[in-house]
C-alpha atoms as a PDB file:
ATOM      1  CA  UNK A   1     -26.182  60.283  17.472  1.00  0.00           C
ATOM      2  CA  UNK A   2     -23.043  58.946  19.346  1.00  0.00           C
ATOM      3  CA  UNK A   3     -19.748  58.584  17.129  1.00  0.00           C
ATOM      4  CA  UNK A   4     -19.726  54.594  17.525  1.00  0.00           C
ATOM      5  CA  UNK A   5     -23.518  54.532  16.509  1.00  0.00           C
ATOM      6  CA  UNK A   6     -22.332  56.771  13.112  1.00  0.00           C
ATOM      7  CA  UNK A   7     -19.415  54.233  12.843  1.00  0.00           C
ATOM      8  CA  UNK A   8     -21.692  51.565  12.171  1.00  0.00           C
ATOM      9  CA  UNK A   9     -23.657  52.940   9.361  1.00  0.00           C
ATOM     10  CA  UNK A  10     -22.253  53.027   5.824  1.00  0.00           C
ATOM     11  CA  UNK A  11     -20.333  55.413   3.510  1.00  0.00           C
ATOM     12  CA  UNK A  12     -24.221  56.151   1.313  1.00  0.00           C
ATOM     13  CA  UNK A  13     -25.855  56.303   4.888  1.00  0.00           C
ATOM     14  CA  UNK A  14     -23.452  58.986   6.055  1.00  0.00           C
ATOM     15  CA  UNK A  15     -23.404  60.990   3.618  1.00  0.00           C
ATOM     16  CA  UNK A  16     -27.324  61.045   2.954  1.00  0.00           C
ATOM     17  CA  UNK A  17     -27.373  61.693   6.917  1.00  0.00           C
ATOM     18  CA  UNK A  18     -24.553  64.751   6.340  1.00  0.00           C
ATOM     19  CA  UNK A  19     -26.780  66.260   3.587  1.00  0.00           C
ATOM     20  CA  UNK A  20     -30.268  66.061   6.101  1.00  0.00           C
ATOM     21  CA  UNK A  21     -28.212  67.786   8.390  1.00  0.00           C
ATOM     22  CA  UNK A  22     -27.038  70.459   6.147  1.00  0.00           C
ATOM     23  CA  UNK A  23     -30.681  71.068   5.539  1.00  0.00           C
ATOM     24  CA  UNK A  24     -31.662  71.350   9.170  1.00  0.00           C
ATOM     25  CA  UNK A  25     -29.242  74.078   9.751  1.00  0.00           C
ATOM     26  CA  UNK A  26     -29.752  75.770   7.067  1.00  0.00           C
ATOM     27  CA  UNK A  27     -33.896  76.050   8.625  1.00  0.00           C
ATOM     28  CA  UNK A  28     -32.431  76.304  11.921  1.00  0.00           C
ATOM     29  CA  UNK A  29     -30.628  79.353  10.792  1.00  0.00           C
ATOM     30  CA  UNK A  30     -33.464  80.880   8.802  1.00  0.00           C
ATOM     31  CA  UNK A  31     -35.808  80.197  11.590  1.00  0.00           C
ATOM     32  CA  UNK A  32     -33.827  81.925  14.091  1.00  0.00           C
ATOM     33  CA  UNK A  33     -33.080  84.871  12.068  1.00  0.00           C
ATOM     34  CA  UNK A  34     -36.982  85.265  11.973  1.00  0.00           C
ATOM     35  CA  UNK A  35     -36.657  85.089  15.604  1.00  0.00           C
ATOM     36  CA  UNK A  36     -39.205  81.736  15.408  1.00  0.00           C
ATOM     37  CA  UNK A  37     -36.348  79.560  17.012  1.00  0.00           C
ATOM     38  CA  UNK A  38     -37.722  77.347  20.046  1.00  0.00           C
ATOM     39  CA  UNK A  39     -34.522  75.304  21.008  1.00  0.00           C
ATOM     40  CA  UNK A  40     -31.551  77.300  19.846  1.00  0.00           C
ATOM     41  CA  UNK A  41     -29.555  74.845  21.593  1.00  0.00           C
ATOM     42  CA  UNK A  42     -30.669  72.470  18.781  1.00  0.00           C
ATOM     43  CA  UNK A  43     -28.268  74.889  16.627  1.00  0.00           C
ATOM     44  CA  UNK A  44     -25.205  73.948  18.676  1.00  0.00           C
ATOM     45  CA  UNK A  45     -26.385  70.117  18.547  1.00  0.00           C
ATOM     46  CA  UNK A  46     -26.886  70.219  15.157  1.00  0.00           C
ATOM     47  CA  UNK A  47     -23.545  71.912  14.233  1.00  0.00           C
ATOM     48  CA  UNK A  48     -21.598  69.225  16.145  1.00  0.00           C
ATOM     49  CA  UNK A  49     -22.877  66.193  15.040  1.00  0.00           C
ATOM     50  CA  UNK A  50     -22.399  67.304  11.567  1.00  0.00           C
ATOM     51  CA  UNK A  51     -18.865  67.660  12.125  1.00  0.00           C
ATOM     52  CA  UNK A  52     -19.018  64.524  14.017  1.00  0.00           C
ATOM     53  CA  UNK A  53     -20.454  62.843  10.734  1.00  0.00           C
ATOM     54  CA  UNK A  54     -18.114  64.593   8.307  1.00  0.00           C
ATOM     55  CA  UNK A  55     -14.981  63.620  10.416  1.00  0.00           C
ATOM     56  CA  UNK A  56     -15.809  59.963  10.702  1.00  0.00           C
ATOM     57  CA  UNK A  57     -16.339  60.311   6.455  1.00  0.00           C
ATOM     58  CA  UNK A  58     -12.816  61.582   6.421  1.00  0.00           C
ATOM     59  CA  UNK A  59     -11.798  58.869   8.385  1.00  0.00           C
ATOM     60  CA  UNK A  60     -13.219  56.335   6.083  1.00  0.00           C
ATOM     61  CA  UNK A  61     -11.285  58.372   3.347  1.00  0.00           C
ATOM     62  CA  UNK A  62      -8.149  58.208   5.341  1.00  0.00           C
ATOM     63  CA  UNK A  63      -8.365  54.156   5.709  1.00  0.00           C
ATOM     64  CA  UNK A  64      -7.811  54.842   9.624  1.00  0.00           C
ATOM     65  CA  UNK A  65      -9.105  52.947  12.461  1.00  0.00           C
ATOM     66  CA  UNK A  66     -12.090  53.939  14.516  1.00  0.00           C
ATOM     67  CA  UNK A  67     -11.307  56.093  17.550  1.00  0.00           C
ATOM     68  CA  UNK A  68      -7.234  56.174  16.569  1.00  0.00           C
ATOM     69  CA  UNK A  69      -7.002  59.901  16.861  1.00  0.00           C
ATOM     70  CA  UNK A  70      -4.580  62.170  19.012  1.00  0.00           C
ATOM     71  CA  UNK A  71      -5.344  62.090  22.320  1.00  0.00           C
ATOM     72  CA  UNK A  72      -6.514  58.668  23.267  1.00  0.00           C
ATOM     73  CA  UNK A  73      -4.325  56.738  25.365  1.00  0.00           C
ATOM     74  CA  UNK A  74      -3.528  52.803  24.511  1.00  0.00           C
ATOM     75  CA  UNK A  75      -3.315  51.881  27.875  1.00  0.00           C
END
């Protein structure tokens, strides 16, 4: 899921989507210590749009604007 797409969904919706993805690593990471892993890329995927997720949450915490971060030029 793209940042703007997790923009649009709401503080309950995040979080509940945070908490499946929680789960998916954690069977991710059990399945491919059992060496039953088919896409370990999906890892890596995985990983990243959870912190994608839990960074837009703390930007809902913060009260800042979507896409205001370092880096971005206004111009």
């Amino acid at each position: 899921m793209k940042a703007h797409e997790l923009r649009s969904l709401s503080r309950e919706e995040l979080e509940e989507h945070a908490r499946e993805l929680r789960q998916e690593l954690f069977n991710l990471r059990f399945r491919s210590s059992t060496q039953q892993l088919d896409n370990p890329l999906r890892k890596r995927m995985a990983r990243r749009e959870l912190a994608r997720t839990l960074t837009i949450l703390r930007e809902m915490d913060l009260g800042l604007e979507p896409g205001s971060g370092k880096g971005k030029k206004n111009g």
